[in-house]
N, C-alpha and C. Protein backbone atom coordinates (compact mmCIF):
# COMPACT_ATOMS: atom_id res chain seq x y z
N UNK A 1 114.25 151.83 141.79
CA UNK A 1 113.02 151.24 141.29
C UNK A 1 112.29 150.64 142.48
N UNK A 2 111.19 150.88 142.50
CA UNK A 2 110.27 150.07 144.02
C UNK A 2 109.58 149.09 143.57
N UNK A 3 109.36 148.40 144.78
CA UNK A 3 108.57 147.17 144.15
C UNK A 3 107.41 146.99 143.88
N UNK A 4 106.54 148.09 143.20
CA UNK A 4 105.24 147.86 142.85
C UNK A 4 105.92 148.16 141.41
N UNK A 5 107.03 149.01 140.49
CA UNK A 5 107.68 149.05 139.62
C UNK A 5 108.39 148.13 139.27
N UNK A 6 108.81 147.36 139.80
CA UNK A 6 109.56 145.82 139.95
C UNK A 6 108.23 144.85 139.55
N UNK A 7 107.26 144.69 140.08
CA UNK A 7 106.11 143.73 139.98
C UNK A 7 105.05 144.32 138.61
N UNK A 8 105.07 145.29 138.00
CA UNK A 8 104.26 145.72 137.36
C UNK A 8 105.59 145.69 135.79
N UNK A 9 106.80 145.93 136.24
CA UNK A 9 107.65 144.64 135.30
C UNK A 9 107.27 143.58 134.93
N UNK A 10 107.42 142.75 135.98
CA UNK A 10 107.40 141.30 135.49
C UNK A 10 105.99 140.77 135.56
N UNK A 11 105.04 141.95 135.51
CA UNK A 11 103.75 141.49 135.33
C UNK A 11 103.68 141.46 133.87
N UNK A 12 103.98 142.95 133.04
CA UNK A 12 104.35 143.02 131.53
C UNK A 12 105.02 141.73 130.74
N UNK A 13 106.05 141.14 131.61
CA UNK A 13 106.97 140.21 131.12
C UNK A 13 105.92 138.95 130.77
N UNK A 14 105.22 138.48 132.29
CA UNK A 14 104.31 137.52 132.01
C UNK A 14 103.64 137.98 130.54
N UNK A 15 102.71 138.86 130.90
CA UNK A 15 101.36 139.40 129.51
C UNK A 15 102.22 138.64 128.65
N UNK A 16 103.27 139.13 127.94
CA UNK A 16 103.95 138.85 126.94
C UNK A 16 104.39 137.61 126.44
N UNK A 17 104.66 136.80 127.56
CA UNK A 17 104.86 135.12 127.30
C UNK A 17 103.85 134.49 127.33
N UNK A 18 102.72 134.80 128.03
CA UNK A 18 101.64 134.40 127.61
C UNK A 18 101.13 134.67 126.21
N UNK A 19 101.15 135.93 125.72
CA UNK A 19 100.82 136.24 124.05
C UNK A 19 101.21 135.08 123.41
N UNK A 20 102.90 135.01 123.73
CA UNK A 20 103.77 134.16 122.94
C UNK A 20 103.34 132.64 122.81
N UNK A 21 103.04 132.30 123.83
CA UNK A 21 102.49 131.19 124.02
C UNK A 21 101.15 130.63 123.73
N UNK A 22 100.03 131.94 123.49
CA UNK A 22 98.93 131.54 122.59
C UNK A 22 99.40 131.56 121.50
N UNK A 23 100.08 132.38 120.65
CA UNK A 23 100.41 132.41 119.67
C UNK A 23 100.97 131.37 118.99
N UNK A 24 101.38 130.37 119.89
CA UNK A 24 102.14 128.99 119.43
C UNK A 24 101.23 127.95 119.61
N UNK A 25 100.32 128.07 120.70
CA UNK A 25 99.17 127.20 120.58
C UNK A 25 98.31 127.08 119.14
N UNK A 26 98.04 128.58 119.41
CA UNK A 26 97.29 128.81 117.66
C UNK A 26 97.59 128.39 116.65
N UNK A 27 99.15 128.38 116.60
CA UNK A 27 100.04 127.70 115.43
C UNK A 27 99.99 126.37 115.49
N UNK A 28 100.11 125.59 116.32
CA UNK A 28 99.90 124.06 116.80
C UNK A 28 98.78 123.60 116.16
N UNK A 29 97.66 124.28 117.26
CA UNK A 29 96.59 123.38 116.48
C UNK A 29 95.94 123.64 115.04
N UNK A 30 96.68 124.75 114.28
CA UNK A 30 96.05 125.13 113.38
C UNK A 30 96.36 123.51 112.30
N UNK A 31 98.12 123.41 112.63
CA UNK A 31 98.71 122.55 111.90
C UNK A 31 98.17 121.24 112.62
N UNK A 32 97.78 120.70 113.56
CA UNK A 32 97.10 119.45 114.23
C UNK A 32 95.77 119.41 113.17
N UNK A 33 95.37 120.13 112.68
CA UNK A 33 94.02 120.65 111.94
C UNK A 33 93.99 119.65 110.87
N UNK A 34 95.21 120.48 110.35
CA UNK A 34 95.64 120.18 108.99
C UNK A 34 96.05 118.79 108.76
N UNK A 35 97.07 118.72 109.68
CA UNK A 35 97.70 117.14 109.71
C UNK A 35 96.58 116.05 109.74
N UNK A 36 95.10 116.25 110.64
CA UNK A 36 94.37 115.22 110.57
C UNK A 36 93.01 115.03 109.21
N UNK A 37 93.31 115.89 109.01
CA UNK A 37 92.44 116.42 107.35
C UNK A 37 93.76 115.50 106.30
N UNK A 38 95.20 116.09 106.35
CA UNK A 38 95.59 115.38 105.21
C UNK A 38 95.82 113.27 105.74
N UNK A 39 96.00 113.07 107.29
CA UNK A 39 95.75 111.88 107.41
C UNK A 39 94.46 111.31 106.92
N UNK A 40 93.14 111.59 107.05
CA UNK A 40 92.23 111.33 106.39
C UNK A 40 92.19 111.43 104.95
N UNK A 41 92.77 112.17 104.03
CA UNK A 41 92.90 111.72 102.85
C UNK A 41 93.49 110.84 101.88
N UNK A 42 94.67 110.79 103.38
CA UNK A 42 95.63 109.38 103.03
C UNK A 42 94.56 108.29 103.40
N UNK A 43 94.62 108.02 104.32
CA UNK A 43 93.54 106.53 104.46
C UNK A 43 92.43 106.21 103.41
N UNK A 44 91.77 107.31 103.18
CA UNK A 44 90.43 107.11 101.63
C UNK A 44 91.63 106.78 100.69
N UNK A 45 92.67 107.35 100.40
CA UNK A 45 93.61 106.89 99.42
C UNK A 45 93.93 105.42 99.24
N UNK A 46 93.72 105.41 100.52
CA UNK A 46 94.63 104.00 100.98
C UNK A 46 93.25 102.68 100.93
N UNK A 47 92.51 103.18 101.61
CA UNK A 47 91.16 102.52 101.17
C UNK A 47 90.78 101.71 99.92
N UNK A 48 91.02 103.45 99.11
CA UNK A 48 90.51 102.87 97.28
C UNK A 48 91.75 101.79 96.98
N UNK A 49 92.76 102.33 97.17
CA UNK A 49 93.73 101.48 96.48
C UNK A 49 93.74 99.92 97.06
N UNK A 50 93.48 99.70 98.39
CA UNK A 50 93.27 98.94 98.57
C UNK A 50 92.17 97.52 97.99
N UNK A 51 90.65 98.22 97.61
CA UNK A 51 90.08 97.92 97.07
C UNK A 51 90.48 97.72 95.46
N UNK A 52 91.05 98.11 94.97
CA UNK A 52 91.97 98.18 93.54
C UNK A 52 92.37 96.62 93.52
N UNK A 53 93.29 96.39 94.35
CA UNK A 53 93.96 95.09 94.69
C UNK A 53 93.21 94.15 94.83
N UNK A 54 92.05 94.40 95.59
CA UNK A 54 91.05 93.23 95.86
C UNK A 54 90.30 92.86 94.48
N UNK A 55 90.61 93.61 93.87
CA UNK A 55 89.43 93.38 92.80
C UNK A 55 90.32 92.64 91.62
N UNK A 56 91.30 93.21 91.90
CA UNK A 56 92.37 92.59 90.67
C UNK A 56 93.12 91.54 91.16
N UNK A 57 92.98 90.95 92.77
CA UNK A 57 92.98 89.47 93.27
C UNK A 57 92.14 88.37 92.61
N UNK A 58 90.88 89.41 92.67
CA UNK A 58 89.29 88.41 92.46
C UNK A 58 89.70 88.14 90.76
N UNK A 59 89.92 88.89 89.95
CA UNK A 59 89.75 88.83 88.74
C UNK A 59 91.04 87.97 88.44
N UNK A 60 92.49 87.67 89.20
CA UNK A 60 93.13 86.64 88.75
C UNK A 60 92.89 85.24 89.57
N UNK A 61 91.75 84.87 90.60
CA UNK A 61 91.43 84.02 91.18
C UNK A 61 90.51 83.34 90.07
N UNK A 62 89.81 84.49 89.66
CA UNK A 62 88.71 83.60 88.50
C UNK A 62 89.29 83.06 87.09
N UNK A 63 90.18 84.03 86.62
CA UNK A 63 90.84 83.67 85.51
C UNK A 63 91.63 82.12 85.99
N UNK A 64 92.08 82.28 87.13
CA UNK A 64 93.05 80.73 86.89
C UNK A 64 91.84 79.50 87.52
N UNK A 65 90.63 79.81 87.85
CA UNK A 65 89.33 78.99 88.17
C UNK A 65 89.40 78.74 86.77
N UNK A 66 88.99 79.66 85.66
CA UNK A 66 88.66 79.25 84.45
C UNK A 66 89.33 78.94 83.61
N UNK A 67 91.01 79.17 83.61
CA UNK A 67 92.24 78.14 82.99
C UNK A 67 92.01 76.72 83.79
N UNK A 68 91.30 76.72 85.00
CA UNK A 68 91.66 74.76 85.34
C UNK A 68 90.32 74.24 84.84
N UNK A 69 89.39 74.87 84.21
CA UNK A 69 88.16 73.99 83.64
C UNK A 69 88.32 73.46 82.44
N UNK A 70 88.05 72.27 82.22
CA UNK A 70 88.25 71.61 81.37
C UNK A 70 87.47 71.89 79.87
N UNK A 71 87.48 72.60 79.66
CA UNK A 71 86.83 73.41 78.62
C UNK A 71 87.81 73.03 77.30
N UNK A 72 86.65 73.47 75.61
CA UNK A 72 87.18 73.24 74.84
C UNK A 72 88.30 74.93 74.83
N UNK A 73 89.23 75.49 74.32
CA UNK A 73 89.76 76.30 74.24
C UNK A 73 88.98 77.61 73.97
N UNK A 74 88.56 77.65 72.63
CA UNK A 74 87.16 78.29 72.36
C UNK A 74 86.05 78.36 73.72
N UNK A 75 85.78 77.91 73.89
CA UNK A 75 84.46 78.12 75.34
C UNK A 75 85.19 78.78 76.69
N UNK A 76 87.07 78.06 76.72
CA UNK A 76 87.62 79.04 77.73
C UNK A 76 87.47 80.49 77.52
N UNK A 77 87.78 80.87 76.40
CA UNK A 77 87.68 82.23 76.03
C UNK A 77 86.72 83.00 76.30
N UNK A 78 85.36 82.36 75.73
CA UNK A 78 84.25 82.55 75.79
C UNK A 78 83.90 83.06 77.10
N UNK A 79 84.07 81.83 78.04
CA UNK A 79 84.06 82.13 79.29
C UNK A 79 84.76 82.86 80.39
N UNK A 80 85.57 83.03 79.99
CA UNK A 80 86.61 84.19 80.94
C UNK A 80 85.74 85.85 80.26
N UNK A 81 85.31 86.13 78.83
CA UNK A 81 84.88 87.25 78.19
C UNK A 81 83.65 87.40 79.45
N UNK A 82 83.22 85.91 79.38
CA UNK A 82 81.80 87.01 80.25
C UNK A 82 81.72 86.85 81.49
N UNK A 83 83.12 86.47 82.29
CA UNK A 83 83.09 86.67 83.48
C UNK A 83 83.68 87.90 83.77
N UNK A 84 84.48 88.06 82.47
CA UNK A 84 85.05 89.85 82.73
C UNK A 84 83.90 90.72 82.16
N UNK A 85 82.74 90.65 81.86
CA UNK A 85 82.15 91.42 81.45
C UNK A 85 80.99 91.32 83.40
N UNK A 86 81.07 90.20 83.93
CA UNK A 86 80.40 89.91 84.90
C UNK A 86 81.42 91.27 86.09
N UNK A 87 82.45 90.95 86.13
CA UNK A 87 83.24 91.96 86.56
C UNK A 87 83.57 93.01 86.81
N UNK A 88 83.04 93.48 85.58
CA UNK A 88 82.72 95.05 85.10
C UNK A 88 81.79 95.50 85.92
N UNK A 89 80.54 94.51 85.24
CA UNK A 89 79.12 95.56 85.89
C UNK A 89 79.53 95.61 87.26
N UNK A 90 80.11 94.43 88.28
CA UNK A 90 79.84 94.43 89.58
C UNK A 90 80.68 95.68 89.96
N UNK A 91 81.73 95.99 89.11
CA UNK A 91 82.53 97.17 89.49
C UNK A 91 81.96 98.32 89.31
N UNK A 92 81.27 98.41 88.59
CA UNK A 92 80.34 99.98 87.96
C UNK A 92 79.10 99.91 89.20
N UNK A 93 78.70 98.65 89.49
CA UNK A 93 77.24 98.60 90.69
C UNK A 93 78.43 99.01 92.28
N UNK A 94 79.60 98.98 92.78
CA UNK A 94 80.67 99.15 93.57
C UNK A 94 80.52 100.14 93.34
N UNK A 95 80.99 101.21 92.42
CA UNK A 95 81.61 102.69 92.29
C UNK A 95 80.32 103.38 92.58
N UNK A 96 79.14 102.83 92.17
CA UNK A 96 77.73 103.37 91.87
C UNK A 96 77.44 103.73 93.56
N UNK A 97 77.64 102.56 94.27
CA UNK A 97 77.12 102.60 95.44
C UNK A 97 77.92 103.64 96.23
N UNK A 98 79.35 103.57 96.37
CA UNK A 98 80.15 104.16 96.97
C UNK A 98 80.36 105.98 96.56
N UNK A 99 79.62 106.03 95.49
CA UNK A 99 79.04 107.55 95.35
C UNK A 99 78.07 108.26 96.50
């Protein structure tokens, strides 16, 4: 074998690990792709839910505001109804916006 047959070997050999090696790049970043698409859907996940909590903080911060007012029993009621009705809308004007 001579060495332009020897070098035109391991020229083939290279081509070939190079293929191999785009071929794994391609595969890489296809899945780097993916991975940062499904991390971003975790975080909005994580976001809403987060906001979930905040809201259902706020709504037992006010409820025990309106168990320490000295209210007749009747008017507590009263008053917790339309702070949860106050609650609502602000949550429906929240979802509204965040559309």
């Amino acid at each position: 074998m001579g060495s332009q047959d020897k070098m035109i070997t391991e020229i083939q050999g290279l081509e070939r690990k190079v293929k191999l090696l785009l071929g794994k790049y391609q595969a890489l970043k296809e899945e780097v792709g993916l991975l940062k698409s499904e991390n971003e859907d975790l975080r909005s996940i994580i976001r809403m839910k987060q906001e979930k909590i905040n809201n259902f903080q706020n709504k037992i911060k006010i409820s025990k505001i309106v168990d320490t007012i000295a209210v007749e029993k009747d008017e507590a009621t009263e008053l917790k109804q339309t702070i949860d009705e106050y609650i609502k809308e602000i949550d429906r004007c929240i979802a509204h916006l965040g559309e």
